[in-house]
Protein backbone atom coordinates (compact mmCIF):
# COMPACT_ATOMS: atom_id res chain seq x y z
CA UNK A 1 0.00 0.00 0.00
CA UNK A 2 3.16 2.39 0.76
CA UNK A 3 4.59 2.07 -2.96
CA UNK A 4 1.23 2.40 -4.11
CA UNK A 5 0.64 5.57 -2.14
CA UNK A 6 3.94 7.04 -3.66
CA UNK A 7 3.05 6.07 -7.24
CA UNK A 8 -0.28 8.32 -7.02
CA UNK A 9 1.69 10.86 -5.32
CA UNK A 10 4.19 10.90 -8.64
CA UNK A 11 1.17 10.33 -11.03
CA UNK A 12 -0.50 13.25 -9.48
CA UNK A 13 2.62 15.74 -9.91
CA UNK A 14 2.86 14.11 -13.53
CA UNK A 15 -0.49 14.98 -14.58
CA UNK A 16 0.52 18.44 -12.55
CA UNK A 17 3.37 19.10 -14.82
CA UNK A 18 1.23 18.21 -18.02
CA UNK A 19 -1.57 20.60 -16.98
CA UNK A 20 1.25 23.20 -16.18
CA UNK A 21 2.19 23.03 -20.09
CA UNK A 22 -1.81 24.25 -20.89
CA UNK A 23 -1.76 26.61 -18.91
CA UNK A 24 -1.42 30.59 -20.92
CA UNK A 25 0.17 32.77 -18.67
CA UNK A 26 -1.24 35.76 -20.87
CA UNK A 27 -5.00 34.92 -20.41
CA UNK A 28 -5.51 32.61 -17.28
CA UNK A 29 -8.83 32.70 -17.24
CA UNK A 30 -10.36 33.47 -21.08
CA UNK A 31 -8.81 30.79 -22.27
CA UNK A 32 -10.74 27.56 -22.02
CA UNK A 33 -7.15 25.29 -22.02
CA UNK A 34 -5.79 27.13 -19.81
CA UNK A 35 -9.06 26.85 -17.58
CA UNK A 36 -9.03 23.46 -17.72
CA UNK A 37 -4.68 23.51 -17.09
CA UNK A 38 -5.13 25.97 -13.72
CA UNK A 39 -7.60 23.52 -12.26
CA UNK A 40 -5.37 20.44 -13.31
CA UNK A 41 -3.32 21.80 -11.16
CA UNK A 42 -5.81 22.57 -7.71
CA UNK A 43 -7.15 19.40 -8.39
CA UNK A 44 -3.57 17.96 -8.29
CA UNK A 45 -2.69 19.86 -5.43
CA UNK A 46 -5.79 18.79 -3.41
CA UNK A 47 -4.59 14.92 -4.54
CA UNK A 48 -1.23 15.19 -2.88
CA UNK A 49 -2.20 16.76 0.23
CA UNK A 50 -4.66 14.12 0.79
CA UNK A 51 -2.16 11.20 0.02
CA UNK A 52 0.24 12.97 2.21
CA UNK A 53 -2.73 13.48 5.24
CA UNK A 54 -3.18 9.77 4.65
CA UNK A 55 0.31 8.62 4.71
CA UNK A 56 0.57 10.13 7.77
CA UNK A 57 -2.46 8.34 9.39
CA UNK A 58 -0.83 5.32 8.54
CA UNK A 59 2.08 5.87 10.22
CA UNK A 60 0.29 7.31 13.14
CA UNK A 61 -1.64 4.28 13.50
CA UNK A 62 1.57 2.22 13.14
CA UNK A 63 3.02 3.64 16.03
CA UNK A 64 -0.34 3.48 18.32
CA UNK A 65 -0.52 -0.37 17.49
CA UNK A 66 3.04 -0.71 18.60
């Protein structure tokens, strides 16, 4: 479940990066690509905070078994 847990984590900053490429930094919002690239990336964001909140858990409950 760990490895797994790290390969969303890198598939979510991949999918990150390729949103980051759609994004124009001239018109942010007008643009429907880049739209759709800025909330790739919250989306992504909001992904990897919640692996990492759960990774944590884990651990915590690791050491309150022990």
């Amino acid at each position: 479940m760990k490895y797994f847990i790290y390969f969303l984590m890198l598939s979510a900053v991949g999918l990150m990066i390729f949103s980051g490429t759609l994004v124009n930094p001239d018109d942010l919002v007008g643009d429907k690509k880049s739209f759709t690239g800025i909330l790739g990336i919250l989306v992504c964001l909001c992904i990897i905070i919640l692996l990492f909140i759960l990774q944590l858990s884990r651990k915590l409950k690791q050491k309150y078994e022990e």
